[in-house]
Structures are given as structure tokens and as C-alpha cells.
Protein backbone atom coordinates (compact mmCIF):
# COMPACT_ATOMS: atom_id res chain seq x y z
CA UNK A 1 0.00 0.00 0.00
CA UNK A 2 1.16 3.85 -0.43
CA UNK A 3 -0.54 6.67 0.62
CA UNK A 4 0.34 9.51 -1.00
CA UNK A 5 -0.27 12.68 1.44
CA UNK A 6 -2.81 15.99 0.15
CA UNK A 7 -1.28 19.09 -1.02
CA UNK A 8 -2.61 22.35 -2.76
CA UNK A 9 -2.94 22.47 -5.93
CA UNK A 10 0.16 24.97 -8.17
CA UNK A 11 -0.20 28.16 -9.40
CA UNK A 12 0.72 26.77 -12.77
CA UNK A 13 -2.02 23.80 -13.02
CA UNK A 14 -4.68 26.54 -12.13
CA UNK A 15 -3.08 28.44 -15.11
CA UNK A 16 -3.69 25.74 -17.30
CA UNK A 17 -7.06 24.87 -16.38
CA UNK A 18 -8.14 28.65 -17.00
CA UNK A 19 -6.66 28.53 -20.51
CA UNK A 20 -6.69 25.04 -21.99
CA UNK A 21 -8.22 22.44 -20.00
CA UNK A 22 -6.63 19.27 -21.78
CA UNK A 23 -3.81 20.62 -20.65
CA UNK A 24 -4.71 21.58 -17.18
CA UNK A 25 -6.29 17.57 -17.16
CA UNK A 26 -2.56 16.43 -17.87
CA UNK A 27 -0.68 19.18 -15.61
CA UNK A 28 -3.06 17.47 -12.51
CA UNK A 29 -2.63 14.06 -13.40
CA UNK A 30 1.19 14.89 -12.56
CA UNK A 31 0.10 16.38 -9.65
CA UNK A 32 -1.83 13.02 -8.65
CA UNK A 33 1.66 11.35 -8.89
CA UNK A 34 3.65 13.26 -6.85
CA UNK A 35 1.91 13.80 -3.14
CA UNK A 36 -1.51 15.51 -4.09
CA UNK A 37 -3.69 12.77 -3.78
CA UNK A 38 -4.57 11.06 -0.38
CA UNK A 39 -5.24 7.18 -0.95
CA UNK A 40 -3.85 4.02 -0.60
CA UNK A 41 -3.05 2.02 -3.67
CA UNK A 42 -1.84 -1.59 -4.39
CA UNK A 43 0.64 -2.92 -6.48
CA UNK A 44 0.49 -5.19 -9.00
CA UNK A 45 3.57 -7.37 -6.79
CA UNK A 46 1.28 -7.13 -3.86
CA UNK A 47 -1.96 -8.66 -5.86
CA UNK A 48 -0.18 -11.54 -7.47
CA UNK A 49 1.58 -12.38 -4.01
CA UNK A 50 -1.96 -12.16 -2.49
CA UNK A 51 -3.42 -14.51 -5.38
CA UNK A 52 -1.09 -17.47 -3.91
CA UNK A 53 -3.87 -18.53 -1.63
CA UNK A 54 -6.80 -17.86 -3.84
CA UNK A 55 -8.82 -20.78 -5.26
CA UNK A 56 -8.50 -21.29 -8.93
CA UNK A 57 -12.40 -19.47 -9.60
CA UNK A 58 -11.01 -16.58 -7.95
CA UNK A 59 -8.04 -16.27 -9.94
CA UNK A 60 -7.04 -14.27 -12.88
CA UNK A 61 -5.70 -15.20 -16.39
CA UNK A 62 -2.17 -15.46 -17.01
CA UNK A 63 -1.26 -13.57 -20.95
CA UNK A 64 1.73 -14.89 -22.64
CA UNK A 65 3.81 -14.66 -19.87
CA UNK A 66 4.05 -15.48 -16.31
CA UNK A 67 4.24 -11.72 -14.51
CA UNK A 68 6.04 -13.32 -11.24
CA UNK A 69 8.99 -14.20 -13.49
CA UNK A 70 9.00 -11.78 -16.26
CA UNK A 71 9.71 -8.16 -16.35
CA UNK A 72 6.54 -7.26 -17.08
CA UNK A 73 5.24 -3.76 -17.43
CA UNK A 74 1.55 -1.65 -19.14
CA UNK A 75 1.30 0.61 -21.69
CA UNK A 76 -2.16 2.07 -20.93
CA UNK A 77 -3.67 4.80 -23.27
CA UNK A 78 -6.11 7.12 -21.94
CA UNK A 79 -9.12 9.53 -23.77
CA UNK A 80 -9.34 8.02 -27.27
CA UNK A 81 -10.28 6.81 -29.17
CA UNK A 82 -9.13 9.26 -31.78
CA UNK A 83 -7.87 10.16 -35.16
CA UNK A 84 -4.55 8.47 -34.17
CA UNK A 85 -5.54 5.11 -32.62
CA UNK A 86 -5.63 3.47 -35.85
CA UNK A 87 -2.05 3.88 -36.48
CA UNK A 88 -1.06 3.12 -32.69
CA UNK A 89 -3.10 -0.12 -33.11
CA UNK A 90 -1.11 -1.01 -36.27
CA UNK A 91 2.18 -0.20 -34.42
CA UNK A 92 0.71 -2.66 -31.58
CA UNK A 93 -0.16 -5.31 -33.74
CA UNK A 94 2.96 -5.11 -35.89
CA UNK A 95 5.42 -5.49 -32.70
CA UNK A 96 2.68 -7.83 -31.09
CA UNK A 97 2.29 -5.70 -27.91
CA UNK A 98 -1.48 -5.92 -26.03
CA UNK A 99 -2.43 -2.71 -24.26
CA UNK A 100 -4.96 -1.12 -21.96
CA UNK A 101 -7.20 1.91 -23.66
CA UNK A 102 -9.09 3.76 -20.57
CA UNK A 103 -11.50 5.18 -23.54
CA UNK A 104 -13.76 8.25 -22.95
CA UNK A 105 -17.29 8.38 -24.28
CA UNK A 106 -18.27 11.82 -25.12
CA UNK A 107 -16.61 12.50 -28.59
CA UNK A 108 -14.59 9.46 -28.65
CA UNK A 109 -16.40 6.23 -28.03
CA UNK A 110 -19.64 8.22 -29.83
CA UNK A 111 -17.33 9.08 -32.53
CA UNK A 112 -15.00 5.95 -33.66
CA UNK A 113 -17.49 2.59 -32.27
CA UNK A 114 -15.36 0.60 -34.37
CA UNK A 115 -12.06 1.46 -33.00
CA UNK A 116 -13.20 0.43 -29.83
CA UNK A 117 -14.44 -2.93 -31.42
CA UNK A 118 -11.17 -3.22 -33.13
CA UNK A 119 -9.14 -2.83 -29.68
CA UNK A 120 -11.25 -6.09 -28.48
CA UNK A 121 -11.04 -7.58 -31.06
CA UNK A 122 -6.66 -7.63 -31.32
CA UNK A 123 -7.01 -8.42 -27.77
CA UNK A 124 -6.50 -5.10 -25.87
CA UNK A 125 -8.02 -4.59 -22.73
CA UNK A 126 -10.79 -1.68 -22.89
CA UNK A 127 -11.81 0.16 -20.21
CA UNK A 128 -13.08 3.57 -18.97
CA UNK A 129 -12.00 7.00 -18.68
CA UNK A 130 -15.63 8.27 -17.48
CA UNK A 131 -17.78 9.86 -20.11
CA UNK A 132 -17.07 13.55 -20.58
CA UNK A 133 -13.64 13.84 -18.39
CA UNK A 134 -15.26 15.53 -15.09
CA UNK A 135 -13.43 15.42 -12.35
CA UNK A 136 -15.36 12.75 -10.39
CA UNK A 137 -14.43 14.02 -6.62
CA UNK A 138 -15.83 17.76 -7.58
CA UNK A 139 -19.30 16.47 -8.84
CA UNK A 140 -22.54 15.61 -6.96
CA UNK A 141 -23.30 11.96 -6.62
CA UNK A 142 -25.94 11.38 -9.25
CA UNK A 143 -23.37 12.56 -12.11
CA UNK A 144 -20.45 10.87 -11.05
CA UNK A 145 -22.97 7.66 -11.32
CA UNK A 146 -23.95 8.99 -14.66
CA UNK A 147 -19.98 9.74 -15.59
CA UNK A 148 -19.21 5.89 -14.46
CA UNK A 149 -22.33 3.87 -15.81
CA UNK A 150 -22.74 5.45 -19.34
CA UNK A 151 -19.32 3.99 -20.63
CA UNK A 152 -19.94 1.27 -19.07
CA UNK A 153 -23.22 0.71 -21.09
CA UNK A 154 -21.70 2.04 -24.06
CA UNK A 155 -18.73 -0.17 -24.03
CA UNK A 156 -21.05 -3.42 -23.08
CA UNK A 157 -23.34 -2.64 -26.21
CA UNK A 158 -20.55 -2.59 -28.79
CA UNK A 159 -18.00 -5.37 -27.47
CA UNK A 160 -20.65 -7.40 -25.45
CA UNK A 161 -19.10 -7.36 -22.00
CA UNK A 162 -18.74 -4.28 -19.37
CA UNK A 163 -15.25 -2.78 -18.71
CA UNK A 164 -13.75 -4.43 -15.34
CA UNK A 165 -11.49 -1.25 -15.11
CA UNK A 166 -11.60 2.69 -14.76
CA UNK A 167 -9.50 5.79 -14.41
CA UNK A 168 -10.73 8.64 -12.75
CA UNK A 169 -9.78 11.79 -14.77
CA UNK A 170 -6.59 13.43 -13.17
CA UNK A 171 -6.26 10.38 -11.14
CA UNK A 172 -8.47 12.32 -8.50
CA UNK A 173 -10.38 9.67 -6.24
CA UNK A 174 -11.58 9.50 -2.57
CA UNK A 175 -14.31 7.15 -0.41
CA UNK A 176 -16.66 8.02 -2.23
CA UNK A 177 -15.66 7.25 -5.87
CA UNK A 178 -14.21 4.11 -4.43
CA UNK A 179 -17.56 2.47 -2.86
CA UNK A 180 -19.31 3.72 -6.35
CA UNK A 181 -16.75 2.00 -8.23
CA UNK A 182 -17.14 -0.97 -6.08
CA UNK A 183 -21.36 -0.89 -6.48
CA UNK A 184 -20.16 -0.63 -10.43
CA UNK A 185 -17.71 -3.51 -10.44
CA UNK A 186 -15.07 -0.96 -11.10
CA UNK A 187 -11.30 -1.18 -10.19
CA UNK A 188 -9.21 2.07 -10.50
CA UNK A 189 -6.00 2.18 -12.15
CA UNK A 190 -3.70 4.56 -11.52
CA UNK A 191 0.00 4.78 -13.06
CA UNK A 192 3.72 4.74 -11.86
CA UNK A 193 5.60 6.26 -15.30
CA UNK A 194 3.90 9.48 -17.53
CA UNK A 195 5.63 11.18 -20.25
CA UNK A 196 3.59 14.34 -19.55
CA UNK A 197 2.79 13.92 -23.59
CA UNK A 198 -0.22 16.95 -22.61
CA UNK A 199 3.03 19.56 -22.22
CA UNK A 200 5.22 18.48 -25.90
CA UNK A 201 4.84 17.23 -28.87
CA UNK A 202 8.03 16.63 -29.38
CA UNK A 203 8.04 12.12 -29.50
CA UNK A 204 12.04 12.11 -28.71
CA UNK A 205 11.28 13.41 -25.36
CA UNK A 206 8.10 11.60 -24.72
CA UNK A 207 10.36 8.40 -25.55
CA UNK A 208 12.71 9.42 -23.51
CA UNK A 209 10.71 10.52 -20.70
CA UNK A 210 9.09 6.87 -20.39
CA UNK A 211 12.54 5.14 -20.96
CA UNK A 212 13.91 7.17 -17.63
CA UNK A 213 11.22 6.22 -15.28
CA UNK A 214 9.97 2.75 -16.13
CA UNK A 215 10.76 0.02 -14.25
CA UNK A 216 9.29 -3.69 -13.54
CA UNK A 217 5.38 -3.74 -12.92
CA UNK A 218 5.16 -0.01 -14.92
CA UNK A 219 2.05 1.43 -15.48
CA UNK A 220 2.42 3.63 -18.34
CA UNK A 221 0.62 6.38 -18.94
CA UNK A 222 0.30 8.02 -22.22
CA UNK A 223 -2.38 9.76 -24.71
CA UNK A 224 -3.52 8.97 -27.97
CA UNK A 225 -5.03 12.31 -28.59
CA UNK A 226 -1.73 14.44 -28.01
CA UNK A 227 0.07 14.48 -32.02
CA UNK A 228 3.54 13.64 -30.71
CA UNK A 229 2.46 10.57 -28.68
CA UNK A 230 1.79 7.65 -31.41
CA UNK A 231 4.95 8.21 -32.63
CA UNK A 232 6.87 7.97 -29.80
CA UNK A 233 5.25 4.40 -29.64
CA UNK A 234 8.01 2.25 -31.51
CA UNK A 235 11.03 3.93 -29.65
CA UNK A 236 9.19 3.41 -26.61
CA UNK A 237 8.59 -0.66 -26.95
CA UNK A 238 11.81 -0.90 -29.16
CA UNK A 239 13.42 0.23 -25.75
CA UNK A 240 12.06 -1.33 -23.62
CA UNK A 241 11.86 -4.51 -25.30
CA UNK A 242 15.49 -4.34 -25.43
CA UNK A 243 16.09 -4.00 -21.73
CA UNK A 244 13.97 -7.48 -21.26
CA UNK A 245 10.93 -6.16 -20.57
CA UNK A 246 7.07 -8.01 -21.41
CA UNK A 247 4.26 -6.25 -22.05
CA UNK A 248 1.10 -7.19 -20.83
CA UNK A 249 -2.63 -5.63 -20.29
CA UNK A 250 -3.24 -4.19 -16.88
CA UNK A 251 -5.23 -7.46 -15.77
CA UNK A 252 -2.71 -9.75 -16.84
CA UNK A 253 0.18 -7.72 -15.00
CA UNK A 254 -1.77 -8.29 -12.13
CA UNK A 255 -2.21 -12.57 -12.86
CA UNK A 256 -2.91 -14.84 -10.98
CA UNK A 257 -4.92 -12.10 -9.22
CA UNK A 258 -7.32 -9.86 -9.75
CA UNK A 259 -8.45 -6.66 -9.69
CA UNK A 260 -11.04 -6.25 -6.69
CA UNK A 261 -13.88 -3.46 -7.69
CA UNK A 262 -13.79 -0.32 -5.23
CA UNK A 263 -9.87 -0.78 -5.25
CA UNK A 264 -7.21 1.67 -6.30
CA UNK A 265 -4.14 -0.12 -8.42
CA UNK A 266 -1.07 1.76 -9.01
């Protein structure tokens, strides 16, 4: 477990949420890394040590790879689909890599259904980055519901099952959006490496940037909305493929466990 402690938030995030607030969404998810956010989260070492003594039912699927003994790490994708996702998922499928899309609904999953069929369908794990991005903790009850179940239904209608997994927009959780989650059948997943691909375009540094900071069990966080991103995709496997490293969806980093809904995963 880690529990980050609360701080206030910069002068320079509130900047960027007057002016441009994709950017202001990115600036705070930064801020969710680094001591602003006050919840525990569990690691993905933590739930496959804890699956030892689960019964096989309660268990969760193993990928291509066994994450206890490989160097396993996430790429995760968050608010697509978009113009771009096509050409990540050919990257993906070309150098064989699964990853986890936490899609958004309003503009995205309205916009490009078959992308988010097509993500299924080459075996990437899709899940849900609320509906219209609101920041879950600053809303009333009824429309955080609303911002949780409509992906949900949206996601259900077009691949035929209900995402298992959720991001809260700028990582910001609390109590509350945890027991909702859990009514939902919603785990929360959170990330340990971001590029900060919302402040460049420039894919050299975004590559970089992820190349510094991951490590084994990484959670990476990137965008496939942001025009430098995608193509800072190849350098960024290429990479890390060369230091020995597996990737794997979120649920299968986690294998033999399994996300628990109402949980935070980092």
C-alpha cells in the first residue's frame, strides 16, 4: 500500500485549467503522482503475491507470460479513441504488444465505435475513462454515477461485455468514488511512469521521458489524442523490449490475481 499525502494544488495547473483544459487535465494528473492525492493504492507485486492462496475461480488469467517471473510492465492509453488510434493499433499489432485503452465516451467512443471494437477484437483490454472527463471528486453523486455507468453501457453494447477497469480523470479519487466503483464492479487504475505527452509534442522526449522512469510492474501512462504521442510508440517498446521487458494488459500484469472493484491499483 502507499498513501500519497494531500497538497494544494500549483499556481501553474490553475493556469492551465483557466486557458486550456486538456492541458490543465494532464498538468493534474502529474500532480496526482507526486503527493496531491490522499489514498492508498496496491501494487500489482502485492496482488499476485496475495493470489497465492486464492482458489483457482477466484483467480485471474495469465497472458503470454508469467508476470512473477517476467519483467513485465503496461502501456495504458487514456481519452481516445481518436484520429490516431488506428495507427497506434497497427504499431501494436505489428510489434505484437497488447495494451490497456481507458476510452472516454463523449466524442470518442460516440465518434469511432469501431475502434473500440477493433481494440477487443486484437485483444487489448478496454476500459473507462468516465464519459465527458469531469473530475469525479468535484461532482454531486448522481453525475459521477452517470460519468461511471454510461461507458460502461456504451462499451457493453458494442464489445458485449462491461469494462472491469476505470481511471478517474486526473487520477483524482476518494471514499466516495471508491464504494461507487465498487457498487459498479469498477477497479481504478492509476500509473507509476507518464511522459507528460499533454506539455510536448516533441516524441524524442516523450520516448525518452518513459525510458527514464519505467521500471518492472510499470504502469504507463500516455495519450492517444496528443500528435507527438503515437509516434513515440516504436522507440518506446523498441526500448524497452530491449532491456527485457514483457508487455502485458493491466489485468494480466496483475495474474494470478485480480483486480477487486472499489480498489485503487497503481
Amino acid at each position: 500500500m502507499n498513501t500519497p499525502s494531500a497538497c494544494k494544488t500549483t499556481h501553474s495547473a490553475k493556469r492551465l485549467r483557466r486557458t486550456a483544459p486538456v492541458l490543465a487535465a494532464g498538468a493534474a494528473l502529474a500532480l496526482a503522482l507526486t503527493g496531491c492525492t490522499k489514498l492508498d493504492t496496491t501494487s500489482p507485486s502485492t496482488v499476485r503475491k496475495d493470489a497465492a492462496e486464492a482458489k483457482p475461480a477466484d483467480q485471474g488469467k495469465f497472458g503470454t507470460v508469467d508476470c512473477r517471473k517476467a519483467k513485465c510492465v503496461a502501456l495504458t492509453f487514456d481519452a481516445g479513441p481518436s484520429e490516431n488510434t488506428p495507427r497506434l493499433l497497427k504499431i501494436l499489432k505489428d510489434e505484437k504488444v497488447p495494451a490497456t485503452f481507458f476510452t472516454l465516451g463523449k466524442n470518442h467512443i460516440e465518434k469511432y465505435p469501431e475502434l473500440v471494437k477493433q481494440m477487443d477484437a486484437e485483444g487489448h483490454e478496454v476500459a473507462s475513462h468516465t464519459w465527458s472527463h469531469k473530475i469525479l471528486t468535484k461532482i454531486d453523486a448522481d453525475e459521477a454515477r452517470r460519468e461511471l455507468e454510461r461507458p460502461n453501457k456504451a462499451i457493453e453494447k458494442l464489445i458485449g461485455k462491461k469494462p472491469t477497469l476505470m481511471r478517474p480523470p486526473q487520477g483524482r479519487t476518494d471514499d466516495d468514488i471508491n464504494k461507487l466503483s465498487k457498487e459498479l464492479g469498477l477497479s481504478e487504475v492509476l500509473w507509476t511512469v507518464t511522459a507528460k505527452d499533454y506539455t510536448t509534442n516533441d516524441s524524442k522526449l516523450i520516448q525518452k521521458r518513459v525510458l527514464d522512469q519505467t521500471k518492472r510492474d510499470g504502469i504507463i501512462l500516455l495519450h492517444d489524442i496528443y500528435k507527438g504521442t503515437v509516434p513515440a510508440v516504436p522507440g518506446v517498446i523498441d526500448g524497452l523490449k530491449k532491456r527485457g521487458y514483457v508487455f502485458v494488459t493491466v489485468p494480466q500484469l496483475l495474474a494470478p490475481g485480480k483486480a477487486e472493484p472499489g480498489k485503487v491499483y497503481r
